[in-house]
C-alpha atoms as a PDB file:
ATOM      1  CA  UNK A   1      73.651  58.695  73.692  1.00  0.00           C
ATOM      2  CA  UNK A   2      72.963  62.244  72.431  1.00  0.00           C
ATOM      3  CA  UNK A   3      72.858  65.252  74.495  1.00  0.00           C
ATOM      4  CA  UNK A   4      70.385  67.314  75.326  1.00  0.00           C
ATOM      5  CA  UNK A   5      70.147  71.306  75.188  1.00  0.00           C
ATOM      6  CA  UNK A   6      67.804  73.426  76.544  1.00  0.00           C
ATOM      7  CA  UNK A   7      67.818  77.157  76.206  1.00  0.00           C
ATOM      8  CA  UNK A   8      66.270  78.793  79.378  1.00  0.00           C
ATOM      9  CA  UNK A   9      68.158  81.596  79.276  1.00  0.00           C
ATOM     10  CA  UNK A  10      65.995  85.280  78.795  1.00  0.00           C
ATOM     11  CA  UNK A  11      63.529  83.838  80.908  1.00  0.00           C
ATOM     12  CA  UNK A  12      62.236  85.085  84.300  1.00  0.00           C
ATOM     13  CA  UNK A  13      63.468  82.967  87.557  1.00  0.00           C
ATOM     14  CA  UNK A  14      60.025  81.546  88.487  1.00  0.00           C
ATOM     15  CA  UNK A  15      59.207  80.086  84.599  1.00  0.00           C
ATOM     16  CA  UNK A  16      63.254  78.481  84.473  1.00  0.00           C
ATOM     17  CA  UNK A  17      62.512  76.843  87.937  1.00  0.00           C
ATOM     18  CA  UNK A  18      58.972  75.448  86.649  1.00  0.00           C
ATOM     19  CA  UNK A  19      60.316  74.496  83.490  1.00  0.00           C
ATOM     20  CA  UNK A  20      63.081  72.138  85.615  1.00  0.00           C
ATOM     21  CA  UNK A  21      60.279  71.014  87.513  1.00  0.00           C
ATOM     22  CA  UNK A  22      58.397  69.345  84.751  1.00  0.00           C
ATOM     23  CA  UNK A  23      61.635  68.182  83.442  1.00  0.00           C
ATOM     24  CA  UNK A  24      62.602  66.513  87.195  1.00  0.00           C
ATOM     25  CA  UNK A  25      58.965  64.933  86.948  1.00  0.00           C
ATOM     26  CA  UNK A  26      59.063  63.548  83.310  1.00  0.00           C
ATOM     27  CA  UNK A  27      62.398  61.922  83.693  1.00  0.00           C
ATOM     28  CA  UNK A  28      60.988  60.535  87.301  1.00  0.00           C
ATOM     29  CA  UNK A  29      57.861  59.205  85.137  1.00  0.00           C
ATOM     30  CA  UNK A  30      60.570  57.907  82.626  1.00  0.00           C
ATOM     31  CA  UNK A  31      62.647  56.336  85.022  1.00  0.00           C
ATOM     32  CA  UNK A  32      58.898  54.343  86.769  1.00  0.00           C
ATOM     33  CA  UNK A  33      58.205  52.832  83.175  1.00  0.00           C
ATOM     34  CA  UNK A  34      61.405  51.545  82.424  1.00  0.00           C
ATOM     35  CA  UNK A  35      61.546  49.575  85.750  1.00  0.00           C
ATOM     36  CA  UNK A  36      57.947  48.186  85.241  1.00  0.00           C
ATOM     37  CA  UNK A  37      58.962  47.390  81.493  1.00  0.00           C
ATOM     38  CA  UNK A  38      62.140  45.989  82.765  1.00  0.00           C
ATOM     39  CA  UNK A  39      60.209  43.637  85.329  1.00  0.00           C
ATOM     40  CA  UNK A  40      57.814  42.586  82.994  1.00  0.00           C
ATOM     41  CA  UNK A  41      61.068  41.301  80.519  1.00  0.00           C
ATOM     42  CA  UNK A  42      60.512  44.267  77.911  1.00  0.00           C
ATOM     43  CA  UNK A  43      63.522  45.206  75.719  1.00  0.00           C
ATOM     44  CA  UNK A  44      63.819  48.874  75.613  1.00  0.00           C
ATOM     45  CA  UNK A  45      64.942  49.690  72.216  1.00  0.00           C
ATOM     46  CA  UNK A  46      65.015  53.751  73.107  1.00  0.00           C
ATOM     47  CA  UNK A  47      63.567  57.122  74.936  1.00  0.00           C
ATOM     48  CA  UNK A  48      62.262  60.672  72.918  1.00  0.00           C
ATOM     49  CA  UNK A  49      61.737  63.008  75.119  1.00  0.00           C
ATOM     50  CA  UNK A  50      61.174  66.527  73.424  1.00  0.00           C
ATOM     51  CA  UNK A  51      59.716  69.824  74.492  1.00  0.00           C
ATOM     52  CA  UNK A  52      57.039  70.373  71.502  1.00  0.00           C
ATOM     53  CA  UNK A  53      56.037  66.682  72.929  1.00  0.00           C
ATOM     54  CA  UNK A  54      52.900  65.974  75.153  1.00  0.00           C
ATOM     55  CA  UNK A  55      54.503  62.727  76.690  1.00  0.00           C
ATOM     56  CA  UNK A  56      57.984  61.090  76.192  1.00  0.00           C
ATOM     57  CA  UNK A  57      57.784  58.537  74.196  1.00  0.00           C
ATOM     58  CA  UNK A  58      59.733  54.667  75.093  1.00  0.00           C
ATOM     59  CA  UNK A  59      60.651  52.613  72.246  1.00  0.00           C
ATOM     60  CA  UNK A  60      60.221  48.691  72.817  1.00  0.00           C
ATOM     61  CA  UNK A  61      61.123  45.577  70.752  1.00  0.00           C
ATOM     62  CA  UNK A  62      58.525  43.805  69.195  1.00  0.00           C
ATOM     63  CA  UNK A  63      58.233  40.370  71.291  1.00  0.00           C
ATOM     64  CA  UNK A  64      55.128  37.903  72.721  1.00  0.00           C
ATOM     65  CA  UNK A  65      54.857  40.227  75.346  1.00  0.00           C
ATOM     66  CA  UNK A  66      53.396  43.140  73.288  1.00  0.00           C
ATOM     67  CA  UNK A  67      50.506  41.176  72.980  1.00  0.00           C
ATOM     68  CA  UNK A  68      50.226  41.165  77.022  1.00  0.00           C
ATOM     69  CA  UNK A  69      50.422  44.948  76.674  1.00  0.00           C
ATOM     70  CA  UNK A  70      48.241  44.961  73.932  1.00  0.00           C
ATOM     71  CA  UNK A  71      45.222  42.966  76.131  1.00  0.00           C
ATOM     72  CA  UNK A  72      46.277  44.907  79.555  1.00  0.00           C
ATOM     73  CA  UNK A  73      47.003  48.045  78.672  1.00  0.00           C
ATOM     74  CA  UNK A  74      44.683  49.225  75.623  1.00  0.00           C
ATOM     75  CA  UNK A  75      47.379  49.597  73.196  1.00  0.00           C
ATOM     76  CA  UNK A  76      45.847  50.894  69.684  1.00  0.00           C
ATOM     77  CA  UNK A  77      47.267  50.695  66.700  1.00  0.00           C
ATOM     78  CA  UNK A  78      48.341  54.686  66.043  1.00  0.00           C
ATOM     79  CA  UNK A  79      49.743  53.546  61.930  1.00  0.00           C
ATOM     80  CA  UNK A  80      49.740  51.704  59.343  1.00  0.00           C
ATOM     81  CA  UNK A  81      52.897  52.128  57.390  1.00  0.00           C
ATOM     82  CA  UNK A  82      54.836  50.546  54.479  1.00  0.00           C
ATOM     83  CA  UNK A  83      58.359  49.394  54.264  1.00  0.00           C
ATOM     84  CA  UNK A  84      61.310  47.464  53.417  1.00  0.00           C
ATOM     85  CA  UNK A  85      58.985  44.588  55.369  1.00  0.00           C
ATOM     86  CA  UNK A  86      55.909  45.227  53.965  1.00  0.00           C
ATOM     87  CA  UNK A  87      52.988  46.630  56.022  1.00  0.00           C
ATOM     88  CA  UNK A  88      54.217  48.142  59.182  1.00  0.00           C
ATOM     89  CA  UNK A  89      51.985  48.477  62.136  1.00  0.00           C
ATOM     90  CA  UNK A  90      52.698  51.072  64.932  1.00  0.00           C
ATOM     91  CA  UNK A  91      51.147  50.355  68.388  1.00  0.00           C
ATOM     92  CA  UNK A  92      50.829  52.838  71.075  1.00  0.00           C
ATOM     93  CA  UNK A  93      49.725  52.503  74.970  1.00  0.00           C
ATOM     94  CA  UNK A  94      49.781  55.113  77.265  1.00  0.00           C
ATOM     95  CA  UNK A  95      51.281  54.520  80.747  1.00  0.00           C
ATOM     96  CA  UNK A  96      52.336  55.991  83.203  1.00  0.00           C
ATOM     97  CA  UNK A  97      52.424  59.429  81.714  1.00  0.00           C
ATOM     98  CA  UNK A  98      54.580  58.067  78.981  1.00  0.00           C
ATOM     99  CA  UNK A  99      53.884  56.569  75.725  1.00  0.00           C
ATOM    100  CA  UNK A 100      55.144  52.863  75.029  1.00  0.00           C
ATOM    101  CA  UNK A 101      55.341  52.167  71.275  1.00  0.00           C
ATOM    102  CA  UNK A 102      56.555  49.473  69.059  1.00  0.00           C
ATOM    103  CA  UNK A 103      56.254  48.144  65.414  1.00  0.00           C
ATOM    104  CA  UNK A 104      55.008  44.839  64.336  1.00  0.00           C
ATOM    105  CA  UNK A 105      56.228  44.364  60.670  1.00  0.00           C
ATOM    106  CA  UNK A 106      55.483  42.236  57.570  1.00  0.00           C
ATOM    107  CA  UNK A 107      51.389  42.494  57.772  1.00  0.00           C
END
């Protein structure tokens, strides 16, 4: 696990204490997705979570069940990519004020 700084010093009290706040709420939104991805037998491969970012972002395994998330959850496919695999598809759904994204390889 890597740490995580963040420089709030210089700032006025009111911004430091709303700047806490929204990190309190995204790791509370953070914390509601994993246990729905957890129930629904998701492996969580890992979590970005970075200032210059609109929504953390949650990492999942590519398994059957991304095609459930797919058909519930109006995942699009955000790239098209090439690796070591071949084509690499990334998929993207929005939920709960997160993003859940995985890769499906060798298109």
């Amino acid at each position: 696990m890597s740490a995580c700084v963040l420089k709030l010093s210089g700032l006025p009290a009111p911004r430091i204490q709303r700047k806490v706040r929204d990190i309190v709420e995204t790791l509370q939104s953070i914390e509601l997705l994993l246990s729905f991805l957890e129930r629904e037998h998701f492996t969580v491969i890992g979590v970005e979570m970075a200032p210059d970012r609109r929504m953390p972002v949650v990492h999942i395994a590519n398994t059957s069940r991304c095609a459930w998330l797919k058909r519930n959850h109006k995942a699009y496919n955000m790239a098209r990519t090439y690796g070591g695999y071949g084509q690499e598809l990334v998929w993207r759904s929005d939920m709960m004020g997160c993003r859940v994204q995985w890769i499906e390889r060798g298109h």
